[in-house]
C-alpha atoms as a PDB file:
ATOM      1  CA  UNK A   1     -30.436  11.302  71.566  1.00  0.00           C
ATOM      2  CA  UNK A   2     -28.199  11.409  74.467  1.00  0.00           C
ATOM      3  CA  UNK A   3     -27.597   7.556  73.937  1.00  0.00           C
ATOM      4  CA  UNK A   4     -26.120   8.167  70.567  1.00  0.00           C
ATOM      5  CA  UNK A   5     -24.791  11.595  70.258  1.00  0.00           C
ATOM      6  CA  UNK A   6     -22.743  11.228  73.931  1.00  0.00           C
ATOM      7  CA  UNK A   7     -22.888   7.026  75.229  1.00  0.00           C
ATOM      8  CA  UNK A   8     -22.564   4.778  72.236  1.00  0.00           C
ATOM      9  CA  UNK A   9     -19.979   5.485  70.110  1.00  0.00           C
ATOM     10  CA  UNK A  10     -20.518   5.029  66.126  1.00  0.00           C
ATOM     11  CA  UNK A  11     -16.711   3.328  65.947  1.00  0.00           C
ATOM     12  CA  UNK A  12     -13.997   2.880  68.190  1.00  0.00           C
ATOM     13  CA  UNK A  13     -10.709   3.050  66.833  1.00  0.00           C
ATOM     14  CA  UNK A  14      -7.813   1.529  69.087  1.00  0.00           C
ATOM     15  CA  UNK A  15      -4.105   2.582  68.378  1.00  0.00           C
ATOM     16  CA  UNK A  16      -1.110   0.842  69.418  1.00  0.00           C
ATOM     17  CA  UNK A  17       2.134   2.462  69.787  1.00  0.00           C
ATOM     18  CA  UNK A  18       5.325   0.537  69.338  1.00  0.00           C
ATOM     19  CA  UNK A  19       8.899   1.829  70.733  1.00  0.00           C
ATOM     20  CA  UNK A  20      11.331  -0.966  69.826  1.00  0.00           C
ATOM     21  CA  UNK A  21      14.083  -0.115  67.341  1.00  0.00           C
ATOM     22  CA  UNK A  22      12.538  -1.897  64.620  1.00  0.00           C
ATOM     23  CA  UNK A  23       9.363   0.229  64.624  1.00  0.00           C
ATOM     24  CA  UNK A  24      11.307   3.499  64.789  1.00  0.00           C
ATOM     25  CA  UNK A  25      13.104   2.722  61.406  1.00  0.00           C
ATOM     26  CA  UNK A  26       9.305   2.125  59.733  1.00  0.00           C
ATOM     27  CA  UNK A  27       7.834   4.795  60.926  1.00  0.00           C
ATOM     28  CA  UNK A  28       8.536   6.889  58.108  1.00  0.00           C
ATOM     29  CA  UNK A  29       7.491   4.653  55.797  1.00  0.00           C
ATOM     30  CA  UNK A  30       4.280   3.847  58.009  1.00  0.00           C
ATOM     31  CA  UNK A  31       3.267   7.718  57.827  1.00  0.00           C
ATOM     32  CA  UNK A  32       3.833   7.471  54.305  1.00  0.00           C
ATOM     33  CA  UNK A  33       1.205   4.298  54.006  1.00  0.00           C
ATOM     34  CA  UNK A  34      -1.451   5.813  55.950  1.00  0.00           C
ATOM     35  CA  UNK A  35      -1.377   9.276  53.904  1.00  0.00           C
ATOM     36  CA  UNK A  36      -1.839   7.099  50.506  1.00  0.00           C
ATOM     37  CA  UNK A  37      -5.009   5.030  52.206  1.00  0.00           C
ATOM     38  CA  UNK A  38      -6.748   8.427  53.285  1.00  0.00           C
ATOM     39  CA  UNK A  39      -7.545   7.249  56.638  1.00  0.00           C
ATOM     40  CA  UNK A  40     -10.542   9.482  57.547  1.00  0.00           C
ATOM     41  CA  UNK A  41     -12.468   7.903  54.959  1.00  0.00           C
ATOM     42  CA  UNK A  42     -12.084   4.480  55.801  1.00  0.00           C
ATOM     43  CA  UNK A  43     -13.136   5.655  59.325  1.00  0.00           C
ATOM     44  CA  UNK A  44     -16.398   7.620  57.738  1.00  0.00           C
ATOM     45  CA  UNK A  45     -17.334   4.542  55.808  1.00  0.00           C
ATOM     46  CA  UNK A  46     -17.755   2.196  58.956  1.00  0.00           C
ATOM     47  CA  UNK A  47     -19.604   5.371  60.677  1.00  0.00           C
ATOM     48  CA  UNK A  48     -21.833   5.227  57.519  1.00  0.00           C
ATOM     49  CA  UNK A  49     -22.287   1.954  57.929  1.00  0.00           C
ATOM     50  CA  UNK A  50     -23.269   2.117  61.565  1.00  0.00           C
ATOM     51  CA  UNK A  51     -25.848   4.156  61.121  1.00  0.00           C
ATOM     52  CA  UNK A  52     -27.171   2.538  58.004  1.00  0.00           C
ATOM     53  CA  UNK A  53     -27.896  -0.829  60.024  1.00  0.00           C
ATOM     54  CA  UNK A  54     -29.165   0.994  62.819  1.00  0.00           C
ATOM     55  CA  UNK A  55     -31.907   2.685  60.505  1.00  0.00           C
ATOM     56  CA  UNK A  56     -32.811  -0.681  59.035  1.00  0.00           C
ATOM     57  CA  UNK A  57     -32.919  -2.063  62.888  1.00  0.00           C
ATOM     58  CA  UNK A  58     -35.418   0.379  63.436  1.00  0.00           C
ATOM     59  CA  UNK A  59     -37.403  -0.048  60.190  1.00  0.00           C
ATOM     60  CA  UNK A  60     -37.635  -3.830  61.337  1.00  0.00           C
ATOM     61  CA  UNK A  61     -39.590  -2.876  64.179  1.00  0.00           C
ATOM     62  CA  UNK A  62     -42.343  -0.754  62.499  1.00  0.00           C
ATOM     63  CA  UNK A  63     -45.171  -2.627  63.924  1.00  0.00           C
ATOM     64  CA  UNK A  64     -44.249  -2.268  67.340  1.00  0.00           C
ATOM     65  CA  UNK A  65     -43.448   1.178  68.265  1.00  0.00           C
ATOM     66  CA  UNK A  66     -44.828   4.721  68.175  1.00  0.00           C
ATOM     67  CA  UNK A  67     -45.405   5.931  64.964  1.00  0.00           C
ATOM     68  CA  UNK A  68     -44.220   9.368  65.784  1.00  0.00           C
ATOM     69  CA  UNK A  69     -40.971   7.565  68.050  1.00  0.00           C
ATOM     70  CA  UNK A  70     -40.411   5.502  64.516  1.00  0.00           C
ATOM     71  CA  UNK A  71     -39.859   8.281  62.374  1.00  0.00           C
ATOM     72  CA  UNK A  72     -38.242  10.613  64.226  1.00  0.00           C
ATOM     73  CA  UNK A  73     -35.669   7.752  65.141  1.00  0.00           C
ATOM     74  CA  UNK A  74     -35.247   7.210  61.409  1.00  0.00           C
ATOM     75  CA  UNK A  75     -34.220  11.057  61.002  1.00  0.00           C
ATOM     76  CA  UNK A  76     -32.193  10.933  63.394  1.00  0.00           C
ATOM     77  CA  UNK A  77     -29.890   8.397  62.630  1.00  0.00           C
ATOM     78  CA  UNK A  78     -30.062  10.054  59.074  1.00  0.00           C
ATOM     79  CA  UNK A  79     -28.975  13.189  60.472  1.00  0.00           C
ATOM     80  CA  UNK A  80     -25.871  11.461  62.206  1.00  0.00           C
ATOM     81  CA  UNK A  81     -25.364   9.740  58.910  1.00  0.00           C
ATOM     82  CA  UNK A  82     -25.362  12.816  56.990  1.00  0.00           C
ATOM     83  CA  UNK A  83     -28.067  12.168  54.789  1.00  0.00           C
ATOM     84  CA  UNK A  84     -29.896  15.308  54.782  1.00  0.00           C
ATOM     85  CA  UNK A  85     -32.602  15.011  52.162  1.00  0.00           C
ATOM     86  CA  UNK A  86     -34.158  11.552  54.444  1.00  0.00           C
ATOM     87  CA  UNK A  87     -33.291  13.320  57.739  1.00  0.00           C
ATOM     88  CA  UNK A  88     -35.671  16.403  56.426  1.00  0.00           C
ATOM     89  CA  UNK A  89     -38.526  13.976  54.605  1.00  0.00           C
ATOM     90  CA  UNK A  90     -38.579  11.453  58.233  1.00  0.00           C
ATOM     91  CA  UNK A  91     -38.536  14.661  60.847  1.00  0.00           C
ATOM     92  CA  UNK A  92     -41.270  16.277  58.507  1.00  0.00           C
ATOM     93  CA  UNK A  93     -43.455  12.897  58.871  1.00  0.00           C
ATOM     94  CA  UNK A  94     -42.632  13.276  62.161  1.00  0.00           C
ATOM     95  CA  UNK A  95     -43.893  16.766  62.891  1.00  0.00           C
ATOM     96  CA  UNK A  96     -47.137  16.096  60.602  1.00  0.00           C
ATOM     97  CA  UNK A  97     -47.889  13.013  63.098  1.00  0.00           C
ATOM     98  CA  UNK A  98     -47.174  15.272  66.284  1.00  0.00           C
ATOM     99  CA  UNK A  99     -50.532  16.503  65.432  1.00  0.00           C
ATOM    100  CA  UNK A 100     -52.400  13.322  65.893  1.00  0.00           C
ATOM    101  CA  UNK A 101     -51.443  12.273  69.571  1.00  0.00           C
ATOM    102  CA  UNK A 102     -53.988  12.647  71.773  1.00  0.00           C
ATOM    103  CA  UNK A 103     -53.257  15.920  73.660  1.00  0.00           C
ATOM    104  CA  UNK A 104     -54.340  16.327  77.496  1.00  0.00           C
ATOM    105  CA  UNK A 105     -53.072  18.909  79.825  1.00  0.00           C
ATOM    106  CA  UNK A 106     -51.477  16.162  81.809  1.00  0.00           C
ATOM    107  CA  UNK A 107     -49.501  15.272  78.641  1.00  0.00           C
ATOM    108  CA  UNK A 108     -49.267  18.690  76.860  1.00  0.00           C
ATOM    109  CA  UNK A 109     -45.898  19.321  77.694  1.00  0.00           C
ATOM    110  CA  UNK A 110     -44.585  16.216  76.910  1.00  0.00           C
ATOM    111  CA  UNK A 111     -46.155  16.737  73.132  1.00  0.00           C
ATOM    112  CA  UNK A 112     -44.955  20.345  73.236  1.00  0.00           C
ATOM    113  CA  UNK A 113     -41.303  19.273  74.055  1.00  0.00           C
ATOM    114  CA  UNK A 114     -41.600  16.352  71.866  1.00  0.00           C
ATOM    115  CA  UNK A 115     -42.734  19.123  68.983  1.00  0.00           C
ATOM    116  CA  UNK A 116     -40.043  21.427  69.468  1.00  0.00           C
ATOM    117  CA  UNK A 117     -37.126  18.799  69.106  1.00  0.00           C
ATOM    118  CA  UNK A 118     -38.889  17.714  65.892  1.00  0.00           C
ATOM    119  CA  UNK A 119     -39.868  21.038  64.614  1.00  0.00           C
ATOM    120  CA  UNK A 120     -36.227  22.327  65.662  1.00  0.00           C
ATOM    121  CA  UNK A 121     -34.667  19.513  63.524  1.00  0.00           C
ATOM    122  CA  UNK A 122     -36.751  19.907  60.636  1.00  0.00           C
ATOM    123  CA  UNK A 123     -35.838  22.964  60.235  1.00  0.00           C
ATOM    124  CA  UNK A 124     -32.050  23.150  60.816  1.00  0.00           C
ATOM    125  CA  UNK A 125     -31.798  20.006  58.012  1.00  0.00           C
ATOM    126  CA  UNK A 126     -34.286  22.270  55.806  1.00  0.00           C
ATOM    127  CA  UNK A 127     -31.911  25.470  56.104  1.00  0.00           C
ATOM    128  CA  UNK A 128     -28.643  23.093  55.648  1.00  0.00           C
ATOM    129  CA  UNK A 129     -30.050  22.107  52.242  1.00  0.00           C
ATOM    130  CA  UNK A 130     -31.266  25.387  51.518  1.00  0.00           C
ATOM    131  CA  UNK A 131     -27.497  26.806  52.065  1.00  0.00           C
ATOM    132  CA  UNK A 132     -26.069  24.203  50.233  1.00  0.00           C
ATOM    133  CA  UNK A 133     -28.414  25.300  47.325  1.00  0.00           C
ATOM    134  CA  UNK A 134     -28.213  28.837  48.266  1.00  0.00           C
ATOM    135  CA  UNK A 135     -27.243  29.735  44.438  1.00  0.00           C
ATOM    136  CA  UNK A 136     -30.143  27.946  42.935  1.00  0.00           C
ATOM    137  CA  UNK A 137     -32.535  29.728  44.765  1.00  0.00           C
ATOM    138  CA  UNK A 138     -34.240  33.107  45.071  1.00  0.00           C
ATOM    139  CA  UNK A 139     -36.068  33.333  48.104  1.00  0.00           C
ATOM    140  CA  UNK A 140     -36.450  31.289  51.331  1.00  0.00           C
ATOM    141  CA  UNK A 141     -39.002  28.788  52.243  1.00  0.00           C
ATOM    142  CA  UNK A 142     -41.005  29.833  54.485  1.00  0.00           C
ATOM    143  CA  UNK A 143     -43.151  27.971  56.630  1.00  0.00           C
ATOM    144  CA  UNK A 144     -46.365  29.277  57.393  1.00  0.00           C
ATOM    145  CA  UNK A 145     -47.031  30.087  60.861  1.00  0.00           C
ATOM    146  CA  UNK A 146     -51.166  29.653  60.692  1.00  0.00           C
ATOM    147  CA  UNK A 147     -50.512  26.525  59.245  1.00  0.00           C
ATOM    148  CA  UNK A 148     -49.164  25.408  62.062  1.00  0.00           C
ATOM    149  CA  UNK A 149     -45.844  24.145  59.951  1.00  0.00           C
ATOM    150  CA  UNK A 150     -43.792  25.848  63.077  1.00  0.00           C
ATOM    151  CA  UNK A 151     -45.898  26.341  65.517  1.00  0.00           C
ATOM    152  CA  UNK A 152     -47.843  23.775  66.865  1.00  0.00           C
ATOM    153  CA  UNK A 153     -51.254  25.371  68.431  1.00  0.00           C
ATOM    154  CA  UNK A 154     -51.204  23.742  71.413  1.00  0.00           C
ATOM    155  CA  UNK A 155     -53.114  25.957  73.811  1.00  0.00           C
ATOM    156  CA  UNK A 156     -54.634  22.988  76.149  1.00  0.00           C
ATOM    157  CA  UNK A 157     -52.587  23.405  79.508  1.00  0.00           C
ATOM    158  CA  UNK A 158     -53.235  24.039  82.856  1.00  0.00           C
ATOM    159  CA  UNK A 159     -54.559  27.487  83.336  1.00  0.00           C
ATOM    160  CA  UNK A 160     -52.331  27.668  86.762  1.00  0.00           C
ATOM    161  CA  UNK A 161     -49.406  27.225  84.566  1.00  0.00           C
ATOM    162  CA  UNK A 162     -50.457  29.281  81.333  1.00  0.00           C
ATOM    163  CA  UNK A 163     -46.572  31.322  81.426  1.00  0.00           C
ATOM    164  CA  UNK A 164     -45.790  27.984  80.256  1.00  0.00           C
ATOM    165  CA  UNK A 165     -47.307  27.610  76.893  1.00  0.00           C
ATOM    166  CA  UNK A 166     -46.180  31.779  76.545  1.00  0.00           C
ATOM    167  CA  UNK A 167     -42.370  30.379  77.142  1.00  0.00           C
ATOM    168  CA  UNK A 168     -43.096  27.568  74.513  1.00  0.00           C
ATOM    169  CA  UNK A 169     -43.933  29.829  71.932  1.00  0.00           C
ATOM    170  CA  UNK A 170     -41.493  32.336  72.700  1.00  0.00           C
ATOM    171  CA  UNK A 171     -38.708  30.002  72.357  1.00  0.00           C
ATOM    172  CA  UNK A 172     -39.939  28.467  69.297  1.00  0.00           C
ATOM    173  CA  UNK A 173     -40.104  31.772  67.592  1.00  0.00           C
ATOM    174  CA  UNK A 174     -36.652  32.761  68.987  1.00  0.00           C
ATOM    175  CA  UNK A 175     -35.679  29.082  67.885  1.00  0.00           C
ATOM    176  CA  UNK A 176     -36.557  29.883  64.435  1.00  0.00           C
ATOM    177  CA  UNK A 177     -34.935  33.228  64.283  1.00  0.00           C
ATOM    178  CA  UNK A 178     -31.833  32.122  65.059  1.00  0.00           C
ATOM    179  CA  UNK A 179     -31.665  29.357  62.382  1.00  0.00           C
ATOM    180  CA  UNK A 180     -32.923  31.723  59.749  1.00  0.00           C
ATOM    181  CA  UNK A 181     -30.169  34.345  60.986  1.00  0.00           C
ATOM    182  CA  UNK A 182     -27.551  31.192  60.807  1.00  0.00           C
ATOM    183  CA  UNK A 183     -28.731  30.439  57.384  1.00  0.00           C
ATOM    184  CA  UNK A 184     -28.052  34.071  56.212  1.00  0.00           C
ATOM    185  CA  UNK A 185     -24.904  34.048  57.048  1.00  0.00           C
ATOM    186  CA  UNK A 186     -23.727  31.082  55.590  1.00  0.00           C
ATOM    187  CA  UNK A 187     -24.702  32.096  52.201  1.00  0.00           C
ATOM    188  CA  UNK A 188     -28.764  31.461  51.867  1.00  0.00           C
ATOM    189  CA  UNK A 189     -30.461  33.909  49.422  1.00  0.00           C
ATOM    190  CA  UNK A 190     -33.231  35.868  50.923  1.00  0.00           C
ATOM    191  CA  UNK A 191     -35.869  38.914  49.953  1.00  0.00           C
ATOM    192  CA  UNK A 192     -35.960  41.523  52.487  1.00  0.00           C
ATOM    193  CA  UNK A 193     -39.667  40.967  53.397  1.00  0.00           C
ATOM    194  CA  UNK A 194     -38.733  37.304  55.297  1.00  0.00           C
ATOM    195  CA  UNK A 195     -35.990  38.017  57.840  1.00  0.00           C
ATOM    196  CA  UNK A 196     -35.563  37.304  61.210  1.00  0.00           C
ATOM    197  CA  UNK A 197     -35.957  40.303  62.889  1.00  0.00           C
ATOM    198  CA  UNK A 198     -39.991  39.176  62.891  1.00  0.00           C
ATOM    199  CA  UNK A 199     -39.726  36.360  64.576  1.00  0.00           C
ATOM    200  CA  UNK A 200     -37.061  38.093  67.110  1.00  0.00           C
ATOM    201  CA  UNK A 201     -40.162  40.541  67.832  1.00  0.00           C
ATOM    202  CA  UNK A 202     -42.532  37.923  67.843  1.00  0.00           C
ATOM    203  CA  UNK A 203     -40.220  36.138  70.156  1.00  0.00           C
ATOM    204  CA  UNK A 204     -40.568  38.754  73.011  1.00  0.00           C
ATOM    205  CA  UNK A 205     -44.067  39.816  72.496  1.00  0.00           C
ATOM    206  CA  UNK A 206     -44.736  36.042  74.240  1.00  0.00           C
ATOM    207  CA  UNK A 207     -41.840  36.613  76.367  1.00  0.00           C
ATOM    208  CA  UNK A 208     -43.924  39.687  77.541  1.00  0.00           C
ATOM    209  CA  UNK A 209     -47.173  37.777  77.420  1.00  0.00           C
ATOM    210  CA  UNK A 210     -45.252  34.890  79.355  1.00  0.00           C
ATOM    211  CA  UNK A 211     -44.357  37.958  81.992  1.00  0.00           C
ATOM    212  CA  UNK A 212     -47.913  39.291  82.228  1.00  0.00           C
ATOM    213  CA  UNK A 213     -49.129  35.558  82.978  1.00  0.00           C
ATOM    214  CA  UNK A 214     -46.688  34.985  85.652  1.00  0.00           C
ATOM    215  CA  UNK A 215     -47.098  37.917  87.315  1.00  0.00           C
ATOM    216  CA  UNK A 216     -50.561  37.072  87.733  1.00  0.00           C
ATOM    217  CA  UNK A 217     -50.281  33.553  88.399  1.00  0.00           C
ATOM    218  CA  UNK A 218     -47.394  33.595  90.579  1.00  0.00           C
ATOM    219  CA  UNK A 219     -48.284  36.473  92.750  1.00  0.00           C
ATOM    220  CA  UNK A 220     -48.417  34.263  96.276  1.00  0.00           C
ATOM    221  CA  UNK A 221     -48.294  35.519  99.267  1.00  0.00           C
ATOM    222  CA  UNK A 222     -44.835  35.814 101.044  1.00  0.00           C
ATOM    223  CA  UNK A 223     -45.947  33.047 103.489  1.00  0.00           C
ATOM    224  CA  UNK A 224     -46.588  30.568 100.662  1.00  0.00           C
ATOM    225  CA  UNK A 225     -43.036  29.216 100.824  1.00  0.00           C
ATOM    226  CA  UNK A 226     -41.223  26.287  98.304  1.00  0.00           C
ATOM    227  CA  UNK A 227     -42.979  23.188  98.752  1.00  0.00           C
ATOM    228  CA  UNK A 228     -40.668  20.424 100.989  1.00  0.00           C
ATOM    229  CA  UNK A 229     -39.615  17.955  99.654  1.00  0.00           C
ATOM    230  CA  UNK A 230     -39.027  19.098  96.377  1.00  0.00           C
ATOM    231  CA  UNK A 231     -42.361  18.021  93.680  1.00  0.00           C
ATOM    232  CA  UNK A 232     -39.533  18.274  90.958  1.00  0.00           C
ATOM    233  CA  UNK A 233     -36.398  16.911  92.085  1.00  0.00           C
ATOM    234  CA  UNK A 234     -36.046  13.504  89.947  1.00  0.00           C
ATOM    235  CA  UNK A 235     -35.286  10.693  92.128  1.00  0.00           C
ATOM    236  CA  UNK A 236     -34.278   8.752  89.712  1.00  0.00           C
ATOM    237  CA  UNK A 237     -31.439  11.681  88.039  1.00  0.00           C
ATOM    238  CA  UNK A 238     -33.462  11.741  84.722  1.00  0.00           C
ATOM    239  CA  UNK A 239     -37.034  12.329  83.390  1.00  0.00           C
ATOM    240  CA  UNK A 240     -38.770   8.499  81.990  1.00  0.00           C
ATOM    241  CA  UNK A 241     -39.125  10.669  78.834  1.00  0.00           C
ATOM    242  CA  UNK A 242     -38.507  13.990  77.823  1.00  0.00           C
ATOM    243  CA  UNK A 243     -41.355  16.814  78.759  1.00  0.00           C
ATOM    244  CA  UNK A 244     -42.915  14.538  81.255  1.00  0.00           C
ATOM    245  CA  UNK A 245     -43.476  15.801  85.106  1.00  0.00           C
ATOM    246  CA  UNK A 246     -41.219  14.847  87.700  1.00  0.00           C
ATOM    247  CA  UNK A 247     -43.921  14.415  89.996  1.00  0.00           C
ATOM    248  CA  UNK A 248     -45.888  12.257  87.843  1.00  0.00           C
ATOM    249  CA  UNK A 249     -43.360   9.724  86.710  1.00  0.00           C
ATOM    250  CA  UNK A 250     -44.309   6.185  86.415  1.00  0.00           C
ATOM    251  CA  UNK A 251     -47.873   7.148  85.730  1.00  0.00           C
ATOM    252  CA  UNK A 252     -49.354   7.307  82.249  1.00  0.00           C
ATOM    253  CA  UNK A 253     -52.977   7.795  83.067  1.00  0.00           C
ATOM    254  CA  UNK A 254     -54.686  11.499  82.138  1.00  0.00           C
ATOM    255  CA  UNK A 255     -55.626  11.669  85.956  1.00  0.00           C
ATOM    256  CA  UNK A 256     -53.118  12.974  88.257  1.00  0.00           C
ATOM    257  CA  UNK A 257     -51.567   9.657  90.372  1.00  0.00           C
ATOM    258  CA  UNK A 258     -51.865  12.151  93.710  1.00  0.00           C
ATOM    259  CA  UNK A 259     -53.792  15.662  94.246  1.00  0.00           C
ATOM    260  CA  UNK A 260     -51.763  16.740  96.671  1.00  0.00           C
ATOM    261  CA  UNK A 261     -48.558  16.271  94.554  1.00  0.00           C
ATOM    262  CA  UNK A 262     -50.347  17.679  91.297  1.00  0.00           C
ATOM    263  CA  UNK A 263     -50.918  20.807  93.640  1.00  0.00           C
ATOM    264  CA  UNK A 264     -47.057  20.822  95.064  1.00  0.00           C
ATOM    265  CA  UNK A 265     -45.828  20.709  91.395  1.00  0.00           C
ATOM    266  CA  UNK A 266     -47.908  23.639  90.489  1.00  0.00           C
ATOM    267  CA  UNK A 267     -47.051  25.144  93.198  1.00  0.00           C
ATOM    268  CA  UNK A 268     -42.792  24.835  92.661  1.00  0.00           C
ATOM    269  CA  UNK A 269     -43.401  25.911  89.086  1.00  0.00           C
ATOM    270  CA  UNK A 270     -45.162  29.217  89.748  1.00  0.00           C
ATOM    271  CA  UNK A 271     -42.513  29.902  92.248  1.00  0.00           C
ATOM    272  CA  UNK A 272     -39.470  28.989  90.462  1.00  0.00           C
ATOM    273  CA  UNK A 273     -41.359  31.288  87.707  1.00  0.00           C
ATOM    274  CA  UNK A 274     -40.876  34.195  90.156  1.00  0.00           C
ATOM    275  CA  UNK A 275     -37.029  34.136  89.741  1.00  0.00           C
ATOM    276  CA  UNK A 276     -37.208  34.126  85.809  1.00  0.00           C
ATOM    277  CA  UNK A 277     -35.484  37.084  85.112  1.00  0.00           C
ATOM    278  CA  UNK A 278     -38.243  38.406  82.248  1.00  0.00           C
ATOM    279  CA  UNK A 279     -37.158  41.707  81.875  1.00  0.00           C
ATOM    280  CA  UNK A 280     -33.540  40.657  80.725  1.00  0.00           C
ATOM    281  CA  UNK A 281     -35.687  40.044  77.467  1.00  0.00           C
ATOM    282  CA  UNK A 282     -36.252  43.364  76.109  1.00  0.00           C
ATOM    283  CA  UNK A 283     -37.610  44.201  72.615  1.00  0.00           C
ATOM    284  CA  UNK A 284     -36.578  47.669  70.799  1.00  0.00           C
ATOM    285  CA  UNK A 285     -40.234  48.573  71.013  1.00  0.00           C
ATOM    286  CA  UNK A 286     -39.854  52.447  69.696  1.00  0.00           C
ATOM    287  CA  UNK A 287     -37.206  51.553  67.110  1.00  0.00           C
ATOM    288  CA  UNK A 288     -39.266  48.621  65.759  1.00  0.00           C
ATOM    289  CA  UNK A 289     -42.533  50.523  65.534  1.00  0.00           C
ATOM    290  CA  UNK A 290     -40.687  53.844  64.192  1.00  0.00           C
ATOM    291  CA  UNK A 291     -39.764  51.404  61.437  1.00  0.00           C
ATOM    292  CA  UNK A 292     -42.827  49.910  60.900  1.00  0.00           C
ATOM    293  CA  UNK A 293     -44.822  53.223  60.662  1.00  0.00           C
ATOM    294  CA  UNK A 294     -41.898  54.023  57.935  1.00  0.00           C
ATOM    295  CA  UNK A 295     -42.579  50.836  55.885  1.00  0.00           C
ATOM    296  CA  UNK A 296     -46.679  51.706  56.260  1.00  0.00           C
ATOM    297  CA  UNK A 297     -46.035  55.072  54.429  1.00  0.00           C
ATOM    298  CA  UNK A 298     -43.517  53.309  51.956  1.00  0.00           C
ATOM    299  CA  UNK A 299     -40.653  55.267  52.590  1.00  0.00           C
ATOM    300  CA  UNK A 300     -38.284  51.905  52.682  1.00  0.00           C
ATOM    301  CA  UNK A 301     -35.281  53.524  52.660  1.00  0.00           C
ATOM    302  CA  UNK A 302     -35.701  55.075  56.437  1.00  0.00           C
ATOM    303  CA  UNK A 303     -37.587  51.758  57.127  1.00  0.00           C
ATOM    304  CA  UNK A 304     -34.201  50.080  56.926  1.00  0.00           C
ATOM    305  CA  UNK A 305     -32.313  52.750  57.937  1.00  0.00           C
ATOM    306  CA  UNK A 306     -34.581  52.832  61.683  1.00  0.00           C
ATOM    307  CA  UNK A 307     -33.744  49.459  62.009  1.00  0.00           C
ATOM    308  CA  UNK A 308     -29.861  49.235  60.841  1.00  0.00           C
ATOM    309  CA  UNK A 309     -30.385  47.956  58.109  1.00  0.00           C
ATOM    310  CA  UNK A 310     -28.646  49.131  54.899  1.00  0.00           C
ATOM    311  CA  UNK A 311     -31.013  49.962  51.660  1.00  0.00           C
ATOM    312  CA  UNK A 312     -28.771  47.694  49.842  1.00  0.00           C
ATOM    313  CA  UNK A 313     -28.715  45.003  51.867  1.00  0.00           C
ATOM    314  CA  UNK A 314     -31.894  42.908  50.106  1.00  0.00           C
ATOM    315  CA  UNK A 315     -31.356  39.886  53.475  1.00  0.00           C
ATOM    316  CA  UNK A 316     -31.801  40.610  57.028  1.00  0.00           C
ATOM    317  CA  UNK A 317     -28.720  42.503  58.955  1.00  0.00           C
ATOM    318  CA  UNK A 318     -29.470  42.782  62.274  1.00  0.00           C
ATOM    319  CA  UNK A 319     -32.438  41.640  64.594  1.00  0.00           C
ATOM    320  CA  UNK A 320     -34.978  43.490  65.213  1.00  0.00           C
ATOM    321  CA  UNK A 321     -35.860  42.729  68.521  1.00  0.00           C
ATOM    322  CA  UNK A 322     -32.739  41.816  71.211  1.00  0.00           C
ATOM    323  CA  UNK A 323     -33.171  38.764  73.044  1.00  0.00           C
ATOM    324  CA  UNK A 324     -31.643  39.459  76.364  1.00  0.00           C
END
């Protein structure tokens, strides 16, 4: 992605400027030229094009590359090419074979991260069609969480390191939120019982969970110190792939490539975990459940009120829960 989006341009467009007298007494006409050809578009169809023949270079090499790389390769150059509807259908195929890697907790991460780029870009192409098609529709789609549609369940992980899978879920619940907040305010229909405000709240009840874990985890001694050298600095400046440990690059095997390593990695984790600032994320706990016990006895109207949210409003106003 980094290739693409920030290294290798989609077209490069060189400009010459003349200053002899000749090219001062065109340049009125010139402006006039380039107005008439509309120059953007030209532009846009060579960008279209790129990305076109870069989708078909990938097609061409089905048989040789990860099925999960393949498609979410595909859906990105698709998103970069603007086509939305095969951006959505590749990332989905994507997401559904996420689920069929073999999952270790010396890989989990790397499938976690690898699961919330996918999931994240399924679902911001999803809302971007569902706002452009906001006044054909009545309701949002909604995903369903036991599914697993949004959230993978990927609980295998290293029990040392369990504030880990906590964060993961956190964020991808916070991830969500924010694109179904994002969505509401550029126009997408909604009914009042599918808002974001839940996933805001279910956002920091992991961030709590996540707190709870580390606290117990990461309660070393104060002569347990940071281990030397550093298990995560990156020799290299940049991870072999996303997700992966820094300590364990080079080294695809399910066993860790050194014990002593393994136990240094752990170890910089839990204590870098220490200086997470968790109580900066802080959920309206008396407000929220106020509101809830309100919507329990059906009286909807101070429901919304508890919670800011006008009775007339039928979408989501404000979040629940604040995300500090």
């Amino acid at each position: 992605m980094n290739k693409h989006l920030n290294l290798v341009p989609a077209l490069v467009v060189l400009f010459y400027e003349l200053d002899d007298e000749v090219w001062k007494a065109k340049q009125s006409e010139c402006a006039t030229k380039v107005e008439i050809i509309r120059l953007e578009n030209v532009f846009y169809e060579h960008v279209q094009t790129y990305y076109y023949n870069e989708i078909r270079r990938v097609k061409s090499h089905n048989d040789f590359v990860n099925k999960t790389t393949h498609q979410f390769k595909i859906a990105f150059f698709g998103e970069l090419k603007l086509d939305t509807n095969n951006a959505l259908k590749y990332y989905r195929t994507a997401y559904s074979l996420v689920h069929e890697l073999r999952a270790h907790v010396i890989n989990m991460m790397e499938i976690k991260t690898m699961a919330r780029f996918v999931n994240y870009e399924e679902l911001l192409e999803h809302y971007e069609l569902s706002v452009n098609y906001a006044s054909n529709t009545t309701h949002l789609w909604m995903p369903s969480l036991s599914s697993g549609s949004i959230l993978i369940c990927a609980r295998r992980r290293l029990a040392e390191l369990a504030f880990e899978h906590k964060a993961w879920m956190s964020k991808q619940f916070q991830s969500f939120g924010d694109l179904f907040d994002e969505a509401i305010k550029l126009g997408l229909t909604t009914i009042q019982t599918q808002n974001p405000g839940f996933h805001y709240q279910q956002a920091v009840y992991y961030a709590q969970e996540r707190k709870q874990q580390a606290t117990h985890l990461c309660a070393h001694e104060a002569s347990v110190s940071y281990p030397t050298p550093d298990p995560l600095e990156m020799t290299s400046g940049a991870l072999d792939f996303y997700g992966q440990r820094a300590w364990r690059q080079g080294h695809q095997s399910i066993d860790p490539p050194d014990t002593e390593k393994e136990k240094g990695g752990i170890l910089a984790l839990q204590v870098k975990e220490k200086d997470v600032p968790h109580s900066s994320n802080r959920c309206l706990s008396p407000v929220v459940q106020m509101g809830e016990e309100y919507y329990h006895a059906k009286d909807y109207t101070k429901a919304l009120k508890q919670v800011n949210v006008p009775a007339s409003v039928s979408a989501y106003s404000v979040p629940l829960c604040s995300m500090g």
